[in-house]
N, C-alpha and C. Protein backbone atom coordinates (compact mmCIF):
# COMPACT_ATOMS: atom_id res chain seq x y z
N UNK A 1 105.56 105.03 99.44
CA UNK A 1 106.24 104.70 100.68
C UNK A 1 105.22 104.09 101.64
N UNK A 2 105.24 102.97 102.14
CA UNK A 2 104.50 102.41 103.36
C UNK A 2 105.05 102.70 104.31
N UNK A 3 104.03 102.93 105.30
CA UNK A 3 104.08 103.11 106.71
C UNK A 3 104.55 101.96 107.44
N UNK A 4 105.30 101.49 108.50
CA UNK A 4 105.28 100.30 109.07
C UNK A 4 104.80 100.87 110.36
N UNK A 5 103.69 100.43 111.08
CA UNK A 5 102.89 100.34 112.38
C UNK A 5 103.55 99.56 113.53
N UNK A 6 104.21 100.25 114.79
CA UNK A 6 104.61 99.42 115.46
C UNK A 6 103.55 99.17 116.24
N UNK A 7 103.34 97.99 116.93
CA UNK A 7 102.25 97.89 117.98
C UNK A 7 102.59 98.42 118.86
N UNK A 8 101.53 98.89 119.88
CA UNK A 8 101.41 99.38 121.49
C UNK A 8 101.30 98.58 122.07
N UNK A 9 100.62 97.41 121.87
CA UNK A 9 100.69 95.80 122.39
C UNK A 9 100.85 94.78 121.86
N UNK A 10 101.06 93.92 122.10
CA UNK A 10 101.21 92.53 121.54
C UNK A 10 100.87 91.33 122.74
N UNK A 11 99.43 90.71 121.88
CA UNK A 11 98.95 89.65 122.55
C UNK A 11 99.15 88.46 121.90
N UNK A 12 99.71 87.54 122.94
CA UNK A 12 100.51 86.04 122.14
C UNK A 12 98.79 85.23 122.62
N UNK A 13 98.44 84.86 121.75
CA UNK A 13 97.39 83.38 121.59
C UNK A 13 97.98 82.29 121.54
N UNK A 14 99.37 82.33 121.00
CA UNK A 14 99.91 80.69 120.75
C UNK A 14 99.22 79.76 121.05
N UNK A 15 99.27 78.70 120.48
CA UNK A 15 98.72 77.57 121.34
C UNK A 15 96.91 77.55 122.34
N UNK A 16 96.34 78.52 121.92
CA UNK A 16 95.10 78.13 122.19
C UNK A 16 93.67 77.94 121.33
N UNK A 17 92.90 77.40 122.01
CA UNK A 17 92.08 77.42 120.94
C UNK A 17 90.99 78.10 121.09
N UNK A 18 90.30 78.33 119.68
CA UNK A 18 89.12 78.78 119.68
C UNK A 18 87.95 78.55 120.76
N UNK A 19 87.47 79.39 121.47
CA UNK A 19 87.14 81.07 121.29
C UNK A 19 88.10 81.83 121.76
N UNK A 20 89.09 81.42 122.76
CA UNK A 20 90.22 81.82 123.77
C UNK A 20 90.81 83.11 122.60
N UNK A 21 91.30 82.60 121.69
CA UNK A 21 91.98 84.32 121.32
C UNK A 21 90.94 85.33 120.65
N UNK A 22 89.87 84.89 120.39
CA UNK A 22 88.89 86.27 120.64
C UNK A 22 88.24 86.55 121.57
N UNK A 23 88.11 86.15 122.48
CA UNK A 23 87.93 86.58 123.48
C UNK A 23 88.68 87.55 124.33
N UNK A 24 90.28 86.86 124.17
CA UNK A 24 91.12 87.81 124.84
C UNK A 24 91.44 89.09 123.83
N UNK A 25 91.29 89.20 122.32
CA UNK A 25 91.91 89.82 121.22
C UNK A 25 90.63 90.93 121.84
N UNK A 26 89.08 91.02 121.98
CA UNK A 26 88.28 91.63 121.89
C UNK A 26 88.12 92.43 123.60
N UNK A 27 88.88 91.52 124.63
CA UNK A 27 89.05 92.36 125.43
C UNK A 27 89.72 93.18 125.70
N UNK A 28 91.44 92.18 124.78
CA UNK A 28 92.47 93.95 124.87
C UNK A 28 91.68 94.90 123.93
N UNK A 29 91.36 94.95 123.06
CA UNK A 29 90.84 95.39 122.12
C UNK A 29 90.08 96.91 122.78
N UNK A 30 89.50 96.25 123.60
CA UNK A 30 88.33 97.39 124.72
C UNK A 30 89.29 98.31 125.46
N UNK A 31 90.83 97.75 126.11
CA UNK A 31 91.71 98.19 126.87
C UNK A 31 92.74 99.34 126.12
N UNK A 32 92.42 99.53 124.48
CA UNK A 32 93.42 100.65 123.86
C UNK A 32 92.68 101.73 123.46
N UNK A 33 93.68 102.81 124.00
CA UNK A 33 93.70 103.79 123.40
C UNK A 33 93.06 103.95 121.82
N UNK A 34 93.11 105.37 121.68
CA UNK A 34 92.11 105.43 119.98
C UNK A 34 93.49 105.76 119.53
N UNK A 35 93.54 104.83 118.78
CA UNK A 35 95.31 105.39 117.51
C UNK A 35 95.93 104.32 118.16
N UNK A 36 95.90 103.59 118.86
CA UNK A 36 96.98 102.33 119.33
C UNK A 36 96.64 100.68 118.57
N UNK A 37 97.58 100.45 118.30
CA UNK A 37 97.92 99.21 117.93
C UNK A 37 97.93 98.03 118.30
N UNK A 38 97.42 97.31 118.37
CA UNK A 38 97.31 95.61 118.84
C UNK A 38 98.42 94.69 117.66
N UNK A 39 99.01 94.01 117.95
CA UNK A 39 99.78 92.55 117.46
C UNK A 39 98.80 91.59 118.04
N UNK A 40 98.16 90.69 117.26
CA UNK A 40 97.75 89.14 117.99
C UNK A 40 98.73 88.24 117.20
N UNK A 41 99.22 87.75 117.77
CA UNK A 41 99.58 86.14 117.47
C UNK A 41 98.79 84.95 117.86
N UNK A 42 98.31 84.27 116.50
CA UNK A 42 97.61 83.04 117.30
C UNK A 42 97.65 82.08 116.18
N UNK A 43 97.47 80.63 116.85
CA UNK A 43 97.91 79.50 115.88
C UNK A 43 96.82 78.82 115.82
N UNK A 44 95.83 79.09 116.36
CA UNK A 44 94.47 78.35 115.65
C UNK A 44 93.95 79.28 114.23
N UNK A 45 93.60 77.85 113.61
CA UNK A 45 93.23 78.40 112.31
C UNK A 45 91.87 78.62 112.38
């Protein structure tokens, strides 16, 4: 049986580019809780 993980957040990157969603991915990143979940969405490859 798998678990499905809902996120506690979800950060949209859409549409930007590199460094922009690690930058922001590594600051929410700093902003969660221990046991919480991040979603990134981002369209740079």
């Amino acid at each position: 049986m798998t678990e499905v993980l809902q996120p506690d957040r979800v950060l949209d990157c859409s549409g930007l580019l590199c460094p922009l969603p690690v930058i922001r991915t590594s600051k929410a990143i700093k902003e969660l809780g221990i046991g919480q979940v991040l979603k990134v969405i981002a369209t740079d490859p």
